[in-house]
N, C-alpha and C. Protein backbone atom coordinates (compact mmCIF):
# COMPACT_ATOMS: atom_id res chain seq x y z
N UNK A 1 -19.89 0.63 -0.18
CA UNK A 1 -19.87 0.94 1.22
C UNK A 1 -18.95 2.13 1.44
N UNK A 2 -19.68 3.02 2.61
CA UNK A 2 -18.51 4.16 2.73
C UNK A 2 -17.53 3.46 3.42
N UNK A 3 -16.28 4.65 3.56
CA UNK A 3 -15.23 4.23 4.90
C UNK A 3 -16.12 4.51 6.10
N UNK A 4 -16.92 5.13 6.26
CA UNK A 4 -17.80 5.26 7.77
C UNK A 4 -18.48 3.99 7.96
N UNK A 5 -19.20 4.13 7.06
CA UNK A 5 -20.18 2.91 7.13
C UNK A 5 -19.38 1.43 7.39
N UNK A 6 -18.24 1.00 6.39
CA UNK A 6 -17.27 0.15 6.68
C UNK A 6 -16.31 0.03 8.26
N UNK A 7 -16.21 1.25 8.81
CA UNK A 7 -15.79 1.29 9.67
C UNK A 7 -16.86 1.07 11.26
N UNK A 8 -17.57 1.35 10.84
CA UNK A 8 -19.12 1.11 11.96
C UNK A 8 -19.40 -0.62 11.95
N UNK A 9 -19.02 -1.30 11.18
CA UNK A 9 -19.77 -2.23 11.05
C UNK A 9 -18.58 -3.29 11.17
N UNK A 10 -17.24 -3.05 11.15
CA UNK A 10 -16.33 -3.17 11.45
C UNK A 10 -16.27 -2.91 13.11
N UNK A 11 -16.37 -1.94 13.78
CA UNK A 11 -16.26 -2.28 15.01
C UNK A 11 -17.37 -3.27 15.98
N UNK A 12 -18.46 -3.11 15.38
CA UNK A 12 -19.38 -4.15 16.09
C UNK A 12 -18.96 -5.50 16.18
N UNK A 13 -17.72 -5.88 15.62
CA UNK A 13 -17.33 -7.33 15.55
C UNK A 13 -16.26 -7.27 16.96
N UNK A 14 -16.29 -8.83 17.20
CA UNK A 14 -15.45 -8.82 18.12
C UNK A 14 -14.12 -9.08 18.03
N UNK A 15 -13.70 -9.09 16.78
CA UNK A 15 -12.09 -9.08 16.89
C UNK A 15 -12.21 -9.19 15.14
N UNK A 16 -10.89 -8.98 14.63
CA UNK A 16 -11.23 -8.83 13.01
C UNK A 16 -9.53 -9.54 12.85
N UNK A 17 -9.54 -10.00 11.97
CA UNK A 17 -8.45 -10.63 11.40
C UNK A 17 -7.44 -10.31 10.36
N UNK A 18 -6.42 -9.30 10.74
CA UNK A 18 -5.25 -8.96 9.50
C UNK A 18 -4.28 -9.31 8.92
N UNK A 19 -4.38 -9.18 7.15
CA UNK A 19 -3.20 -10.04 6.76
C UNK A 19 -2.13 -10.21 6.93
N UNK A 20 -1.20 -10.95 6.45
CA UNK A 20 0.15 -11.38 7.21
C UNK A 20 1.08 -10.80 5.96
N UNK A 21 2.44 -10.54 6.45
CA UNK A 21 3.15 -9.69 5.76
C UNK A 21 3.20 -10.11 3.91
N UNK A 22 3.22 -9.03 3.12
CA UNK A 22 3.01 -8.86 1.63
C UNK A 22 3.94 -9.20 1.51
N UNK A 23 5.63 -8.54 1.67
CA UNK A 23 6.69 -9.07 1.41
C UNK A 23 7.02 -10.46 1.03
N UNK A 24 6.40 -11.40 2.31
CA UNK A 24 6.26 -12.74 2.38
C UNK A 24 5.63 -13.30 1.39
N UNK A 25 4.65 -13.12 1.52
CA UNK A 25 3.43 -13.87 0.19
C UNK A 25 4.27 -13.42 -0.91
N UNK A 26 4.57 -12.43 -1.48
CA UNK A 26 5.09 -12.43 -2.72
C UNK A 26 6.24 -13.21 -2.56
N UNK A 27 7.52 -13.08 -1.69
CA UNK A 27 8.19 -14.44 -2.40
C UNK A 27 8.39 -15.59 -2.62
N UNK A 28 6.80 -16.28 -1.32
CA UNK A 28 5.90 -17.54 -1.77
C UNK A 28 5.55 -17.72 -2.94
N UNK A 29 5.13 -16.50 -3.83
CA UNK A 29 4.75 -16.54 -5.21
C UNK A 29 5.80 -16.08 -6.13
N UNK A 30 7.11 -16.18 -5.47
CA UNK A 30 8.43 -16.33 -6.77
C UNK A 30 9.12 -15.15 -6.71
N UNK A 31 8.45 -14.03 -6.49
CA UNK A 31 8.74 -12.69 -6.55
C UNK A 31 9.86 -11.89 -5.24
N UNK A 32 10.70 -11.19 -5.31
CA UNK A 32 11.64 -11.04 -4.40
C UNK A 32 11.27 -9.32 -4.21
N UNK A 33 10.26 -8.72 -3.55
CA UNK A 33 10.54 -7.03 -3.38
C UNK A 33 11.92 -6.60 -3.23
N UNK A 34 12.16 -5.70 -4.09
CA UNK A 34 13.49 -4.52 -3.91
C UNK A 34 13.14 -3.57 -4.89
N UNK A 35 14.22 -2.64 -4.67
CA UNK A 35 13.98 -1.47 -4.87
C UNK A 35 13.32 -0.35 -4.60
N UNK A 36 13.44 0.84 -4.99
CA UNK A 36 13.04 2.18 -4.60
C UNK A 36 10.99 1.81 -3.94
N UNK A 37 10.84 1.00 -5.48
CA UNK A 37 9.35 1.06 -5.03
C UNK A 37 9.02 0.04 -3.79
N UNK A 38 10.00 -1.30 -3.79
CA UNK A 38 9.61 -2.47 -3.23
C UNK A 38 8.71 -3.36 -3.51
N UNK A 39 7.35 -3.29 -2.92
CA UNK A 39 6.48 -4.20 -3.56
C UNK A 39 5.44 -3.63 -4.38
N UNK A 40 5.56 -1.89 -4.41
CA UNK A 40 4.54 -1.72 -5.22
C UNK A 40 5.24 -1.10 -6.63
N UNK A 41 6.07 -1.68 -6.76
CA UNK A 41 6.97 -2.16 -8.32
C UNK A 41 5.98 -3.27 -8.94
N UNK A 42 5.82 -4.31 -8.15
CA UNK A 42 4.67 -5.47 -9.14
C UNK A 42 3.44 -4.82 -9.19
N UNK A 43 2.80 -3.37 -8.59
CA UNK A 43 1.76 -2.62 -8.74
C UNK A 43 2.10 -2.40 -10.47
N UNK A 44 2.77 -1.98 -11.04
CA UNK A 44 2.99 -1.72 -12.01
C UNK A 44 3.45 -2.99 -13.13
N UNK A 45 4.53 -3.55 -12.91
CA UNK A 45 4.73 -4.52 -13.55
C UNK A 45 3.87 -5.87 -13.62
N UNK A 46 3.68 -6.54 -12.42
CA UNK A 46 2.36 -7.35 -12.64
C UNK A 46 1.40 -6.83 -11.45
N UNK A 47 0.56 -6.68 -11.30
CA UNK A 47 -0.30 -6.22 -10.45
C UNK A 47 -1.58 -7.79 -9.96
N UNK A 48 -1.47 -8.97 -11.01
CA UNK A 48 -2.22 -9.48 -10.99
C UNK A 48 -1.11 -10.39 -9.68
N UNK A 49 -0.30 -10.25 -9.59
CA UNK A 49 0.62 -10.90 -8.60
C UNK A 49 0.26 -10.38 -6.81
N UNK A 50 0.49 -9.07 -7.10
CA UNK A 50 -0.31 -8.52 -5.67
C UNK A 50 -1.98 -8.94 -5.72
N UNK A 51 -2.56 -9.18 -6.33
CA UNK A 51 -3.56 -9.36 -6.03
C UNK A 51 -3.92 -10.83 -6.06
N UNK A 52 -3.09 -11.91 -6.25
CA UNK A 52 -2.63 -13.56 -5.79
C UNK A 52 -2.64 -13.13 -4.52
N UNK A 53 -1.26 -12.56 -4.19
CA UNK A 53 -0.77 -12.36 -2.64
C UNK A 53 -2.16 -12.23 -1.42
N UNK A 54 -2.65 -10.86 -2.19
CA UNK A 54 -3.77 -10.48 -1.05
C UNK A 54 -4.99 -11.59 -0.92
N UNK A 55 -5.43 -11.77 -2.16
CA UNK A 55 -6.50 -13.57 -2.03
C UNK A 55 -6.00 -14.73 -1.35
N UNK A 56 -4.36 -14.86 -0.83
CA UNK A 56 -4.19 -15.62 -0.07
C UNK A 56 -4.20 -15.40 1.05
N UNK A 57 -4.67 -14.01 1.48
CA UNK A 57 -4.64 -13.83 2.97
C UNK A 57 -5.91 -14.15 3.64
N UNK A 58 -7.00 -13.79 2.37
CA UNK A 58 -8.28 -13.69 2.44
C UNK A 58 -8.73 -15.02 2.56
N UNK A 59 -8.68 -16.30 1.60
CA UNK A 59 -8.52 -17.80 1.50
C UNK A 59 -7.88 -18.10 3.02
N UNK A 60 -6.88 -17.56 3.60
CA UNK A 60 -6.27 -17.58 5.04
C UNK A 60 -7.31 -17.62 5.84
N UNK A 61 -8.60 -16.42 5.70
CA UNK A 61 -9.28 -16.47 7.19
C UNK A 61 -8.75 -14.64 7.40
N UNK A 62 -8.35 -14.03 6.55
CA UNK A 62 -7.98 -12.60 6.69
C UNK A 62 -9.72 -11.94 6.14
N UNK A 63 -9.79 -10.78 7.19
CA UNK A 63 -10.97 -9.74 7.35
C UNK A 63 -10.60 -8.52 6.32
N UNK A 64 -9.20 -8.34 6.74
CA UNK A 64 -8.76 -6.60 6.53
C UNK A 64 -7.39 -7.35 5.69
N UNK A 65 -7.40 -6.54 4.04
CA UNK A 65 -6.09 -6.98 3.26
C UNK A 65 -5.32 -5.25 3.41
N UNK A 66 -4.21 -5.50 3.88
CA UNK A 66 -3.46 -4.03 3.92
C UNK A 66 -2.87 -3.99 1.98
N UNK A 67 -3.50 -2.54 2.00
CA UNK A 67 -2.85 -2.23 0.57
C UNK A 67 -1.46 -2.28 0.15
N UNK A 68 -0.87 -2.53 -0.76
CA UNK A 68 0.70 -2.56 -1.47
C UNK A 68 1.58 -1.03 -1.48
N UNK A 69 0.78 -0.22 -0.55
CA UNK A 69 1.31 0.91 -1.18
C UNK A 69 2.27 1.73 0.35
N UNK A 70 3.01 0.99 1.07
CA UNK A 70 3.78 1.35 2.49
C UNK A 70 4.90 2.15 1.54
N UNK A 71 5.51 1.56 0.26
CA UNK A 71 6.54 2.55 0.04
C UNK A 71 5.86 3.23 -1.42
N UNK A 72 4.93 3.27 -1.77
CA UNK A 72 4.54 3.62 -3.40
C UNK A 72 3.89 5.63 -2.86
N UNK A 73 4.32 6.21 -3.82
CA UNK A 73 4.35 7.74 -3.56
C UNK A 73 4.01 8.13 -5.07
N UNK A 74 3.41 9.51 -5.38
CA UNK A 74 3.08 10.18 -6.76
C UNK A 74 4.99 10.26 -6.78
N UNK A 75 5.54 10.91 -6.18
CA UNK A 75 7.06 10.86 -6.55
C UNK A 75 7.81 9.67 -6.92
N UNK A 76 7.58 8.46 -5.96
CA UNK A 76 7.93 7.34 -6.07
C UNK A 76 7.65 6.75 -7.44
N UNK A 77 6.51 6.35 -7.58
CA UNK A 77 6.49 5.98 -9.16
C UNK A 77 7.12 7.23 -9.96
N UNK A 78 7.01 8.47 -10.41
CA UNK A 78 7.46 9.14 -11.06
C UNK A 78 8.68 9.19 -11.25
N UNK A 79 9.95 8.76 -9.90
CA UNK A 79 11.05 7.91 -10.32
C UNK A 79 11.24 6.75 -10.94
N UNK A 80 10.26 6.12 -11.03
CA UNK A 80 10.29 4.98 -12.00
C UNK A 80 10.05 5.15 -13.14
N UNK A 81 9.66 6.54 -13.62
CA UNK A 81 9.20 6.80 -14.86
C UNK A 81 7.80 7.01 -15.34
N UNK A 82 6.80 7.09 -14.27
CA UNK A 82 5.78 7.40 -14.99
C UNK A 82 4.95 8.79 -14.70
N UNK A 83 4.11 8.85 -15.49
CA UNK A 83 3.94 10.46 -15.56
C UNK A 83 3.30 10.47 -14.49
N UNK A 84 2.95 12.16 -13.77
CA UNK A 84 2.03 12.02 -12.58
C UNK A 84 0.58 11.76 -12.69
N UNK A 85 0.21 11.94 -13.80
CA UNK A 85 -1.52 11.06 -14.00
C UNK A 85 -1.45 9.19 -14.00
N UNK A 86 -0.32 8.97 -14.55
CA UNK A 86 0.07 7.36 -14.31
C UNK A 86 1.03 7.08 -12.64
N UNK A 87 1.15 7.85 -12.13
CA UNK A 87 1.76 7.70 -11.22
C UNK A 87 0.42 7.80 -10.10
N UNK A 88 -0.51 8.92 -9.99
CA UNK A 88 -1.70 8.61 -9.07
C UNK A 88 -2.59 7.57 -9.50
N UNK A 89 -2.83 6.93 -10.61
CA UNK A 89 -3.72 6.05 -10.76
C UNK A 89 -3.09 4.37 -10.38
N UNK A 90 -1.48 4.46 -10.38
CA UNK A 90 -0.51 3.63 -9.63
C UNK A 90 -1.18 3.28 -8.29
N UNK A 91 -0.80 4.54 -7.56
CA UNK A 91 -1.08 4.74 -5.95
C UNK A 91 -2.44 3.98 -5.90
N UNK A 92 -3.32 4.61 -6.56
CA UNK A 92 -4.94 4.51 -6.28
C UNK A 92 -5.39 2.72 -6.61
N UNK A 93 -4.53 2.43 -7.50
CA UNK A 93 -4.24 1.20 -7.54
C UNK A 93 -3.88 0.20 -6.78
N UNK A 94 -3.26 0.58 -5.91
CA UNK A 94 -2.86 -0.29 -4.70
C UNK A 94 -4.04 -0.56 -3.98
N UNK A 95 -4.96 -0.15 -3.69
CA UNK A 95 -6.41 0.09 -2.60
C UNK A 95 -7.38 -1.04 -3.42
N UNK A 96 -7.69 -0.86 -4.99
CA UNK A 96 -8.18 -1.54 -5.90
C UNK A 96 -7.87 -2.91 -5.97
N UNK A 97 -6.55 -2.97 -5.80
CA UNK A 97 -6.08 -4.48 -6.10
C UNK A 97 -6.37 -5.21 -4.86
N UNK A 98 -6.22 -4.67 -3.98
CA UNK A 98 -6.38 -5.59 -2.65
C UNK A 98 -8.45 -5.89 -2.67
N UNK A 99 -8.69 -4.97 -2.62
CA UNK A 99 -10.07 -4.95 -3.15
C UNK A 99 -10.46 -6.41 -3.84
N UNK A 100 -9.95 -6.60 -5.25
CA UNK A 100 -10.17 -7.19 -6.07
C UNK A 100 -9.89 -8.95 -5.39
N UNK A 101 -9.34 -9.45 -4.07
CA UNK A 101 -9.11 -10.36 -3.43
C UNK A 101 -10.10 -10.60 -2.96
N UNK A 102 -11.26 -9.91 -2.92
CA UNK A 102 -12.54 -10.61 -2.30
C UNK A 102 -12.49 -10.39 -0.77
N UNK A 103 -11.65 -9.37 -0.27
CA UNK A 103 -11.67 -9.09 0.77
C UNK A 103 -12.85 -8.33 1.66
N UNK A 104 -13.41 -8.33 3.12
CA UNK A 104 -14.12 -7.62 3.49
C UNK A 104 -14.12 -5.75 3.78
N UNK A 105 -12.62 -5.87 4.21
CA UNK A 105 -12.22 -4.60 4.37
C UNK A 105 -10.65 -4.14 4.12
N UNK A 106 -10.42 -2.89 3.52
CA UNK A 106 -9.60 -2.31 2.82
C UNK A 106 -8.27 -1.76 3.73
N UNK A 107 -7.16 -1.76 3.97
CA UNK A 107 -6.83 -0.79 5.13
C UNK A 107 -5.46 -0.48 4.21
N UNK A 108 -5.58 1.07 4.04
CA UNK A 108 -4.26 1.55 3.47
C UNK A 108 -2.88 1.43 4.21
N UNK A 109 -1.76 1.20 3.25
CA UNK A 109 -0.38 0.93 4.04
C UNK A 109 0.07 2.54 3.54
N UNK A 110 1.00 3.03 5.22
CA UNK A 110 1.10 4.58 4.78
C UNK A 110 2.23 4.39 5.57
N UNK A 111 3.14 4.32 4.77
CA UNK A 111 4.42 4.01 5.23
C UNK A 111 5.37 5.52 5.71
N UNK A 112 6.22 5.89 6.34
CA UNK A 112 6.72 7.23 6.87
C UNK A 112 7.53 7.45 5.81
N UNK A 113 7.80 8.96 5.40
CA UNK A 113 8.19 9.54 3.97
C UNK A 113 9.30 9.22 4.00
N UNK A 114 10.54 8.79 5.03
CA UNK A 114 11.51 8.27 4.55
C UNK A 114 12.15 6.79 3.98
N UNK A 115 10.24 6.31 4.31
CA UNK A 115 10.22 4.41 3.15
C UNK A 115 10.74 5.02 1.77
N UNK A 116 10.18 6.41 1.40
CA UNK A 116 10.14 6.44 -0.04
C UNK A 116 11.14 6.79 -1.03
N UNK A 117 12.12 7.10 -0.01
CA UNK A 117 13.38 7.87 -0.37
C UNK A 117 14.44 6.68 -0.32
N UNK A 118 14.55 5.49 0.02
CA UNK A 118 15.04 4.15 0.16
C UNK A 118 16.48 4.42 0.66
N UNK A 119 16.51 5.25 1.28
CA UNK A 119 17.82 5.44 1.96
C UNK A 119 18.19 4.84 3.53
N UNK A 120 17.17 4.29 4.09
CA UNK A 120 17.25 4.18 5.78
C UNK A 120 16.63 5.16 6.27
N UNK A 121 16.01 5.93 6.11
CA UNK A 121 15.92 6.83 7.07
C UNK A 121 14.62 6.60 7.87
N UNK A 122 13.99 6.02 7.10
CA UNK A 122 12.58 5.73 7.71
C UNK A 122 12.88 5.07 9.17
N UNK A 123 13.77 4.39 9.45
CA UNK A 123 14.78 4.16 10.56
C UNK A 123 14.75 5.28 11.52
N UNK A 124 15.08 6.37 11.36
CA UNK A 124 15.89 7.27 12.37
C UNK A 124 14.83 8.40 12.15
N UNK A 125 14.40 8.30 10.98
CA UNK A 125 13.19 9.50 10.95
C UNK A 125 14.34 10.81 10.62
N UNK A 126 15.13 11.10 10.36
CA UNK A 126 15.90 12.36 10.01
C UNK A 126 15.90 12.60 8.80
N UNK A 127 15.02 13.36 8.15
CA UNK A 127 14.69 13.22 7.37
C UNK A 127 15.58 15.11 6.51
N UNK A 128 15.94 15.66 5.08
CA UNK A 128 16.19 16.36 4.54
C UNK A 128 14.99 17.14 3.97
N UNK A 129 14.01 17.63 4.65
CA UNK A 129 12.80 18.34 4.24
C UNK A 129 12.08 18.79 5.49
N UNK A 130 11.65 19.50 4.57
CA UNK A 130 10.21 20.67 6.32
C UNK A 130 9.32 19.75 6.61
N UNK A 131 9.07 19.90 7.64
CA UNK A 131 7.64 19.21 7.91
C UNK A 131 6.53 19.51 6.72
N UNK A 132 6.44 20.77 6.40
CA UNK A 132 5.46 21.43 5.29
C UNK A 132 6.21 20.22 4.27
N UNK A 133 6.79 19.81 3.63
CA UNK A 133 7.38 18.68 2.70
C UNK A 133 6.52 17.56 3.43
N UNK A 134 6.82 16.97 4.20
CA UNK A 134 6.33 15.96 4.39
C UNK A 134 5.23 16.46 4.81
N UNK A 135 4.53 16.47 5.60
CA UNK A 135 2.90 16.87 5.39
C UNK A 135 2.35 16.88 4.19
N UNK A 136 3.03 17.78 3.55
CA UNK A 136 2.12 17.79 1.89
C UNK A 136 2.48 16.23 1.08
N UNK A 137 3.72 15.98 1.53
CA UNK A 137 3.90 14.09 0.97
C UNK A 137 2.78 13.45 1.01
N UNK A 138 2.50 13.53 2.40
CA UNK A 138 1.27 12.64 3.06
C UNK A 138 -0.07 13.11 2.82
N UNK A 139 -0.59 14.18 2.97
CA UNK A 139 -1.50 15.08 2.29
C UNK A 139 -2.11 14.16 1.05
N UNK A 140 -0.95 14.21 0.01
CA UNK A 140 -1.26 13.74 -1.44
C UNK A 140 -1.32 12.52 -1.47
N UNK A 141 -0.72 11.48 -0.47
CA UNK A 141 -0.69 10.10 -0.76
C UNK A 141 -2.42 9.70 0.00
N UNK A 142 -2.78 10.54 1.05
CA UNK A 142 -4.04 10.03 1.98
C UNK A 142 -5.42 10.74 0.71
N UNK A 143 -4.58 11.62 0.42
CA UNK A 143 -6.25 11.93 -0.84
C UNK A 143 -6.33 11.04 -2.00
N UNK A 144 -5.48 10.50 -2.47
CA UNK A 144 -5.52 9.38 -3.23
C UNK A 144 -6.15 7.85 -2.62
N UNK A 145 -5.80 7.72 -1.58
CA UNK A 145 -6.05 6.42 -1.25
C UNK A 145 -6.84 6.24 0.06
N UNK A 146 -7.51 7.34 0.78
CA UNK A 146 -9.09 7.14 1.45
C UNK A 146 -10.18 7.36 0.30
């Protein structure tokens, strides 16, 4: 299905049902998010864990599973160490796994460029870069994951 087509057929309904916070479900399932990446750290380390999480939203009565990826960035993983061909197939990964829950529809988490920098700022929005920086942040994270 396209995103058009998904999205057309999606509004003809009369109300649609979205999952309930990821954070949560994962530490229903043992797991505690922190760090730089947060939850899309188990994107990498277990991935089959985010994709428990999102099948329980779906098993819930959830329409739309929001992807793992509010703080995950080509930079972001690449601070974790992986190269930038393992670092976009990371990202692109997040969209996949929720997918893989048997869900009806997909909806990317696009968290503001200062989630990714784990400093607070995403808070206050004052951010140490041009708009041209962040634009192109976002740029690269939305071509990966529409």
């Amino acid at each position: 299905m396209t995103a058009t087509a998904g999205a057309s057929s999606l509004a003809v309904e009369p109300f649609a049902v979205l999952d309930g916070g990821l954070s949560t479900a994962l530490e229903l399932l043992g797991h505690r998010p922190s760090g730089l990446l947060w939850t899309a750290q188990l994107v990498v380390d277990q991935p089959e864990v985010i994709t428990a999480a999102h099948r329980s939203f779906v098993e819930a009565g959830a329409d739309i599973v929001i992807s793992s990826s509010y703080q995950a960035s080509v930079a972001g993983f690449g601070h974790a160490g992986l190269s930038p061909a393992a670092a976009t197939r990371a990202l692109l990964s997040t969209t996949e796994l929720a997918r893989l829950s048997g869900t009806r529809y997909v909806a990317a988490s696009i968290g503001p460029f200062g989630a990714t920098l784990g400093d607070g700022s995403e808070y206050h929005g004052s951010y140490a870069a041009s708009w041209d920086e962040v634009r192109s942040f976002h740029r690269q994270r939305l071509e990966v994951l529409a």
